[in-house]
Protein backbone atom coordinates (compact mmCIF):
# COMPACT_ATOMS: atom_id res chain seq x y z
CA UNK A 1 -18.59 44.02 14.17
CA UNK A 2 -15.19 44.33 15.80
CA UNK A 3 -11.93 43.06 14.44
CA UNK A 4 -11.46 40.17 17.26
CA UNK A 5 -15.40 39.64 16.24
CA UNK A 6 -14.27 39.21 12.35
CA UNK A 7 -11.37 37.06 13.48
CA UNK A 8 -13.83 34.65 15.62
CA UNK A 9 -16.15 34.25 12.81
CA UNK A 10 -13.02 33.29 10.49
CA UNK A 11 -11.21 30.86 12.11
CA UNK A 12 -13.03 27.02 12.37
CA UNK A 13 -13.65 26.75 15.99
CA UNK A 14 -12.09 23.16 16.69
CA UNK A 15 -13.34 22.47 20.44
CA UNK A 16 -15.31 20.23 22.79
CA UNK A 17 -18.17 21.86 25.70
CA UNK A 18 -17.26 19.75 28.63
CA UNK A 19 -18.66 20.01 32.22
CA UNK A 20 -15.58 20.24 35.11
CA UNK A 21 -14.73 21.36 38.34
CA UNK A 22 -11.62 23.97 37.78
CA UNK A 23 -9.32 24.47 40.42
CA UNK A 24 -6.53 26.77 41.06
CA UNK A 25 -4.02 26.23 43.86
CA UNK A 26 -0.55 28.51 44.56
CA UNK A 27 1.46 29.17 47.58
CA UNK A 28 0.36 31.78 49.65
CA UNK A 29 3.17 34.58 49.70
CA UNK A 30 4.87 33.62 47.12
CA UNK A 31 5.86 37.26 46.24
CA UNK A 32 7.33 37.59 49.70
CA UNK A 33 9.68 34.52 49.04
CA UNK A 34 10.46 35.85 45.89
CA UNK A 35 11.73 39.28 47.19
CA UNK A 36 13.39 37.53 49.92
CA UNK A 37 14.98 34.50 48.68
CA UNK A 38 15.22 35.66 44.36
CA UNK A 39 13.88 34.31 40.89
CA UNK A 40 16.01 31.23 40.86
CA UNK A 41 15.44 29.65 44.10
CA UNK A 42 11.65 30.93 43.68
CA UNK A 43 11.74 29.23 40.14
CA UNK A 44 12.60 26.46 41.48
CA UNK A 45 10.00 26.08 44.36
CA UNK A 46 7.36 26.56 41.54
CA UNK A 47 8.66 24.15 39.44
CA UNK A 48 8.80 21.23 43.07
CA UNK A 49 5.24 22.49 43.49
CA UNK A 50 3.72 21.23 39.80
CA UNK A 51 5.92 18.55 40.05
CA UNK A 52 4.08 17.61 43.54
CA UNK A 53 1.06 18.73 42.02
CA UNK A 54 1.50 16.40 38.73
CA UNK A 55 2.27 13.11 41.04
CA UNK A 56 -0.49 13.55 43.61
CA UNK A 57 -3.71 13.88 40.45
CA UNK A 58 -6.22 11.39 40.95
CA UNK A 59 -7.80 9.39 38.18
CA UNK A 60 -9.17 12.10 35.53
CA UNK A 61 -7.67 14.80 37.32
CA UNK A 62 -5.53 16.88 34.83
CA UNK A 63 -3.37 19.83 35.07
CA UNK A 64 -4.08 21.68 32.35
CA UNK A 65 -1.23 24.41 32.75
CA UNK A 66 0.90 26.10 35.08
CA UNK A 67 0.89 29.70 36.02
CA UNK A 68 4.10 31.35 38.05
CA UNK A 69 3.35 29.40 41.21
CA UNK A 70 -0.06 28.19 40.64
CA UNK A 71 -1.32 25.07 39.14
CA UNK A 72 -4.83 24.93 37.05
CA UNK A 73 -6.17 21.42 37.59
CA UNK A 74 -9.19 20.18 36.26
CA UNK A 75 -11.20 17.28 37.80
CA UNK A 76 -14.35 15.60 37.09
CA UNK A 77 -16.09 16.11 40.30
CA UNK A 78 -15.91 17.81 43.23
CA UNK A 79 -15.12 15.12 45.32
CA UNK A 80 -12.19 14.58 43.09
CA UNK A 81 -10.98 18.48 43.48
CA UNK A 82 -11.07 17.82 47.36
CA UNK A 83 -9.22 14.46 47.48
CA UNK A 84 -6.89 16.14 44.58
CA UNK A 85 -5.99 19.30 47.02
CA UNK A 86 -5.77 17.20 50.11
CA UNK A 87 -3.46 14.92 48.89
CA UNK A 88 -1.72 18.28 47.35
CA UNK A 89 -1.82 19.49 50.77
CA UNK A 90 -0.43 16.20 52.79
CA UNK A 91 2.61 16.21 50.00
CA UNK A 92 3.78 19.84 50.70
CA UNK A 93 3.07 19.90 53.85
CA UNK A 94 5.64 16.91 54.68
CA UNK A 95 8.50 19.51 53.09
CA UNK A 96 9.83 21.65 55.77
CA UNK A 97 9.18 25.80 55.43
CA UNK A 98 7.06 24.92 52.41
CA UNK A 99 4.64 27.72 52.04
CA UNK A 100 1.14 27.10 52.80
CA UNK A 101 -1.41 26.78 49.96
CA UNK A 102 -4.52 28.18 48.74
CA UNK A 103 -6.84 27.31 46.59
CA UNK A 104 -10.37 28.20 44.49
CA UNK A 105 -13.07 26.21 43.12
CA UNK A 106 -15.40 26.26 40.43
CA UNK A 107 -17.58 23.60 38.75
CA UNK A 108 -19.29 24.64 35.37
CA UNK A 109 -19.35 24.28 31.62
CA UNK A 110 -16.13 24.65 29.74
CA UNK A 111 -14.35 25.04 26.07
CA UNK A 112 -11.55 22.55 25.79
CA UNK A 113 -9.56 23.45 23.25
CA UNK A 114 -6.12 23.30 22.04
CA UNK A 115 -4.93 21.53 25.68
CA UNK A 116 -6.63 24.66 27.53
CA UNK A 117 -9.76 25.57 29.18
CA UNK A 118 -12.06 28.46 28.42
CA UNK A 119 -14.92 29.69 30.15
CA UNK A 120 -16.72 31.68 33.14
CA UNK A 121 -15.86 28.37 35.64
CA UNK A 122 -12.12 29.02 34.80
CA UNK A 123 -12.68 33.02 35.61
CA UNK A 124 -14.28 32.08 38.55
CA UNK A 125 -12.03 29.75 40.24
CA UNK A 126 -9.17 32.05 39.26
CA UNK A 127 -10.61 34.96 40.96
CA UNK A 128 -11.94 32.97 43.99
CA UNK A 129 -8.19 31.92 44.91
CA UNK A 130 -6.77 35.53 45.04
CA UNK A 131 -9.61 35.75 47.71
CA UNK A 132 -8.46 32.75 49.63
CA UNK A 133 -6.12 33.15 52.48
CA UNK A 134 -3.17 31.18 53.24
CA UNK A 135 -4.02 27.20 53.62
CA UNK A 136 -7.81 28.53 52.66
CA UNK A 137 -9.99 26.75 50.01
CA UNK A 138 -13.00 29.00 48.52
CA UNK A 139 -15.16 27.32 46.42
CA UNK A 140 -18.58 28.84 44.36
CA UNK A 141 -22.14 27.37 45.40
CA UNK A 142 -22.05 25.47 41.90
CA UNK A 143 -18.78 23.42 43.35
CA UNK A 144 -20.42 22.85 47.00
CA UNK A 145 -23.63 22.09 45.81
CA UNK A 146 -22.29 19.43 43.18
CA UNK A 147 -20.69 17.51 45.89
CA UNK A 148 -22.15 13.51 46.11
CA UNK A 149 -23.23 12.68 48.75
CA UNK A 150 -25.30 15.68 49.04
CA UNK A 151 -23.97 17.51 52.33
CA UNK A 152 -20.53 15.49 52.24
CA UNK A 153 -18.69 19.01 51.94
CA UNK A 154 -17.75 20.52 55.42
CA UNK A 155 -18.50 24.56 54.35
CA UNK A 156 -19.02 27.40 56.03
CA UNK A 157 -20.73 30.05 53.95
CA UNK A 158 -18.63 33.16 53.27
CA UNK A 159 -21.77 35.28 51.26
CA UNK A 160 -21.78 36.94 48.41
CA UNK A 161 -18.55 38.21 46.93
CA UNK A 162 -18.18 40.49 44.25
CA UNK A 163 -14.81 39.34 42.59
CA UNK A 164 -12.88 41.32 39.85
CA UNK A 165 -13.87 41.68 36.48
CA UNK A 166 -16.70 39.49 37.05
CA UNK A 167 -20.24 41.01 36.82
CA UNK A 168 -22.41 39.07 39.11
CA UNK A 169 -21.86 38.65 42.77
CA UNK A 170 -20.54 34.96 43.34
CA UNK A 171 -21.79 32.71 46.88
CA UNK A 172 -18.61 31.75 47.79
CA UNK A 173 -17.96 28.76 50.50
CA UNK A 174 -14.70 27.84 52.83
CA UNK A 175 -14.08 24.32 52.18
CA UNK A 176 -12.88 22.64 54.80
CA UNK A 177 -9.86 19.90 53.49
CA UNK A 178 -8.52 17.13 55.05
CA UNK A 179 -4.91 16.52 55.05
């Protein structure tokens, strides 16, 4: 048994197992504006950005932390994640030389605990938005195929991908969103 192993086993595990759709959203070349325009004024467009992210969630949509210039939303459904990044989309979109965004999408089992989320869905969706392109939303086969109405998603399949640090290959889908 390992020290972190010793250290689990120790501590009382205060948590809940929930079921969510995790979503991670950032700018696209956001390191670019950073070298180009400094920390401050790139502070600052990541802290407009979960600000417009915060006053566009939908009911039961929660961000559940910011990251640099990403936001890690949860939301009950997928149809909730897609309304949630289109209206995230229409806001930024309205502010002139805003970057474009990109997002990833996984729906799964989760540990909630302590404010934050836990899990393979939040390694997933995490890893799926480094893969998405600028104003791209990649989303797992889990996510697409949890969408009500069955078939209300407009995908296009991108195959299997093998992301980093995560063991199996993942059947990853562009999401089309509507802003």
């Amino acid at each position: 048994m390992t020290d972190a192993d010793m250290v689990c086993t120790a501590v009382e595990f205060d948590h809940q197992d929930v079921r969510s759709v995790v979503v991670f959203a950032d700018m696209a070349g956001f390191t670019t504006y950073t070298e180009a325009h400094g920390d401050h004024r790139a502070a600052q467009l990541a802290g407009a950005f979960a600000d417009i992210a915060a006053s566009v969630l939908g009911p039961g949509d929660e961000i559940v932390k910011t990251i640099g210039d990403a936001v890690m939303v949860t939301c009950a459904t997928t149809a909730a994640a897609v309304d949630f990044l289109g209206r995230l989309r229409r806001e930024t979109s309205r502010i002139s030389g805003f970057p474009l965004l990109r997002a990833g999408m996984s729906e799964g089992p989760l540990v909630k605990q302590r404010g934050d989320v836990f899990g393979a869905t939040v390694n997933t969706a995490a890893r799926l938005v480094g893969v998405a392109g600028p104003g791209q939303v990649i989303a797992d086969y889990a996510a697409v195929s949890a969408a009500e109405p069955i078939g209300s998603l407009r995908t296009a399949p991108l195959g299997s991908l093998r992301l980093h640090n995560i063991n199996l290959p993942v059947q990853a889908y562009l999401v089309e969103i509507e802003s």
